[in-house]
C-alpha atoms as a PDB file:
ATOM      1  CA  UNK A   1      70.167  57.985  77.335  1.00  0.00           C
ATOM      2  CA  UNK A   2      72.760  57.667  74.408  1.00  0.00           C
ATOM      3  CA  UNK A   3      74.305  60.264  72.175  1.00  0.00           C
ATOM      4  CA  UNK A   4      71.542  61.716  70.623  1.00  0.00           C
ATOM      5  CA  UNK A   5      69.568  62.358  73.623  1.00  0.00           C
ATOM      6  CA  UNK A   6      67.211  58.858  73.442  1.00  0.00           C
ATOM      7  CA  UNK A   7      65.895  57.420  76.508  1.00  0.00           C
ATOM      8  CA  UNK A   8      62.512  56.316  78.437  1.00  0.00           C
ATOM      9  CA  UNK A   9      59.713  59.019  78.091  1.00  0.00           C
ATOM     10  CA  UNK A  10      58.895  59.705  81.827  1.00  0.00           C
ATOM     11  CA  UNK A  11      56.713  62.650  84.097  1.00  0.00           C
ATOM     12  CA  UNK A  12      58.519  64.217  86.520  1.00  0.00           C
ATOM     13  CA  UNK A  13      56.864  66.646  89.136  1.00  0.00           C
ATOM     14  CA  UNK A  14      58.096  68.947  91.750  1.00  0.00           C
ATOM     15  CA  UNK A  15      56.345  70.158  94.746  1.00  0.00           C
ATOM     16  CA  UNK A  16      58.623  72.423  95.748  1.00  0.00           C
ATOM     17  CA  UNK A  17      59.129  74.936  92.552  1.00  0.00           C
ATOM     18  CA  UNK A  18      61.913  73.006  91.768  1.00  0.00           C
ATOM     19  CA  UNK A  19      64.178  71.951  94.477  1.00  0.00           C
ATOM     20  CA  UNK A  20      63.111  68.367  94.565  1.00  0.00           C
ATOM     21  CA  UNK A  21      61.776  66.100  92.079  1.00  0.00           C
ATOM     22  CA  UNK A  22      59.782  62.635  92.142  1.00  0.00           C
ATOM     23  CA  UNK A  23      58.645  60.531  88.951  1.00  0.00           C
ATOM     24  CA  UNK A  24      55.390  60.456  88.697  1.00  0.00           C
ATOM     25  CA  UNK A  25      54.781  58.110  85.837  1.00  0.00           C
ATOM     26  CA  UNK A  26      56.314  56.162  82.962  1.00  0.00           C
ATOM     27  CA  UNK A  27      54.888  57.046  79.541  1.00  0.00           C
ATOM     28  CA  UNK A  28      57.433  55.065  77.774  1.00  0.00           C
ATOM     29  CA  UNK A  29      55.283  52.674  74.607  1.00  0.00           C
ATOM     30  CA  UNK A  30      55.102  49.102  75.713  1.00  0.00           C
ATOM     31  CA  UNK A  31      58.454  47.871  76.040  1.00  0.00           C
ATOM     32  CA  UNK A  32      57.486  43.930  75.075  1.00  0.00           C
ATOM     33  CA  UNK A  33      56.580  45.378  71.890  1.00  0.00           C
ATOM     34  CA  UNK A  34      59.087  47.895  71.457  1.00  0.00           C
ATOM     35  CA  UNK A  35      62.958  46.414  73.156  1.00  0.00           C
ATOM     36  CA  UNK A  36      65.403  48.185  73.277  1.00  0.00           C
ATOM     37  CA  UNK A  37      64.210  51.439  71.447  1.00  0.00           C
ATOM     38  CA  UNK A  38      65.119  54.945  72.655  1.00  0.00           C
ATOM     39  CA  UNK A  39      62.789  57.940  72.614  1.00  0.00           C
ATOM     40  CA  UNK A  40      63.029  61.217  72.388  1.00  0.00           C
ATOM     41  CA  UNK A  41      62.028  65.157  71.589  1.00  0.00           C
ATOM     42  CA  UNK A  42      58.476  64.977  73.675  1.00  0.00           C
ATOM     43  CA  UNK A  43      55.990  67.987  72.863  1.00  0.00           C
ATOM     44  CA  UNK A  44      52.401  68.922  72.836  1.00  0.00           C
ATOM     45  CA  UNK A  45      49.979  67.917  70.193  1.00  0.00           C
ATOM     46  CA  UNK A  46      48.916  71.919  69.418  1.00  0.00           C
ATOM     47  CA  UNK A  47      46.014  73.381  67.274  1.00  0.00           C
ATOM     48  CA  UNK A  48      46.627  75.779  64.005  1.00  0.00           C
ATOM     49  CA  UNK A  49      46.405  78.878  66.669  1.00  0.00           C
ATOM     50  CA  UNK A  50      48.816  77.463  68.987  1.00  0.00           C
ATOM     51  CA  UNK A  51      47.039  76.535  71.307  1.00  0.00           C
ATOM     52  CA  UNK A  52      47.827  72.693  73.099  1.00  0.00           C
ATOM     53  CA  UNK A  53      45.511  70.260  72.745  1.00  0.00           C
ATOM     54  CA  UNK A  54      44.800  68.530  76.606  1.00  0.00           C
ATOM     55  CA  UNK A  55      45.933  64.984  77.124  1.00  0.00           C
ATOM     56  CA  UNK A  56      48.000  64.763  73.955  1.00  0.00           C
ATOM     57  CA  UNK A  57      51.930  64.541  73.335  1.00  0.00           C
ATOM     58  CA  UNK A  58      53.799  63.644  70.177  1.00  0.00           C
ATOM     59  CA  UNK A  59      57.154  61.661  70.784  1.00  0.00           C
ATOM     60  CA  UNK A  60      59.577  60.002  68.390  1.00  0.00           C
ATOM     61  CA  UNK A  61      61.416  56.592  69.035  1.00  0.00           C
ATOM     62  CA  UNK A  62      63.901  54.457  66.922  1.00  0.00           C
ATOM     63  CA  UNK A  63      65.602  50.791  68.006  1.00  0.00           C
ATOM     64  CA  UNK A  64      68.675  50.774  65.886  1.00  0.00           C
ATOM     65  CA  UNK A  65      71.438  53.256  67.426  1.00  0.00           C
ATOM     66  CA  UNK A  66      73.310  53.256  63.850  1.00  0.00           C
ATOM     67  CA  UNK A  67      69.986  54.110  61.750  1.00  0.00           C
ATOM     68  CA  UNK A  68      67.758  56.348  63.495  1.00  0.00           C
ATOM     69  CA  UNK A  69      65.012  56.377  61.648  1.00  0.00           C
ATOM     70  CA  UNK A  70      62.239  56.797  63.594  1.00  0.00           C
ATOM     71  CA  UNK A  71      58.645  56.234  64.369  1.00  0.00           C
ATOM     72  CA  UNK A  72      56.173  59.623  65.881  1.00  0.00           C
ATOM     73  CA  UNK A  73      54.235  58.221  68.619  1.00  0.00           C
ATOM     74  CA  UNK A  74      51.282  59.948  69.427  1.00  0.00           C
ATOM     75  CA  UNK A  75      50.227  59.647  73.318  1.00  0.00           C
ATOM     76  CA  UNK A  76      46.430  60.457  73.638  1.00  0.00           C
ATOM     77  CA  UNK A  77      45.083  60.107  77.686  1.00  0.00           C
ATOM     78  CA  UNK A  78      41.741  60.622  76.312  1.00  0.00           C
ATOM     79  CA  UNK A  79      41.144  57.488  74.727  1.00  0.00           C
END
């Protein structure tokens, strides 16, 4: 993580309501094609009426700490 926040985009999951955690996955874009970026500000993909659209999140990412311009990344599992 740096100073604004930017990291790997990973699922975490507790069985226990809380008290313990595991990773279950890394959901971070191919990092061959994307070194040394830093992501950030995950959130469901929702509908006009609110309502979250299954299997979708939107992300953002940008590689140059000084210049964060950055790149939405859409994560769709149903494709």
């Amino acid at each position: 993580m740096d100073g604004r926040g930017g990291g790997s985009v990973e699922e975490w999951v507790s069985k226990e309501k809380g008290s313990t955690w595991r990773k279950n996955r890394d959901l971070t874009p191919d990092r061959v094609q994307y070194p040394g970026w830093r992501f950030n500000h995950v959130q469901p993909v929702v509908r006009p009426d609110g309502t979250r659209v299954a299997g979708m999140l939107l992300f953002y990412g940008w590689k140059d700490p000084d210049t964060p311009t950055a790149k939405a990344f859409l994560l769709d599992e149903g494709s």
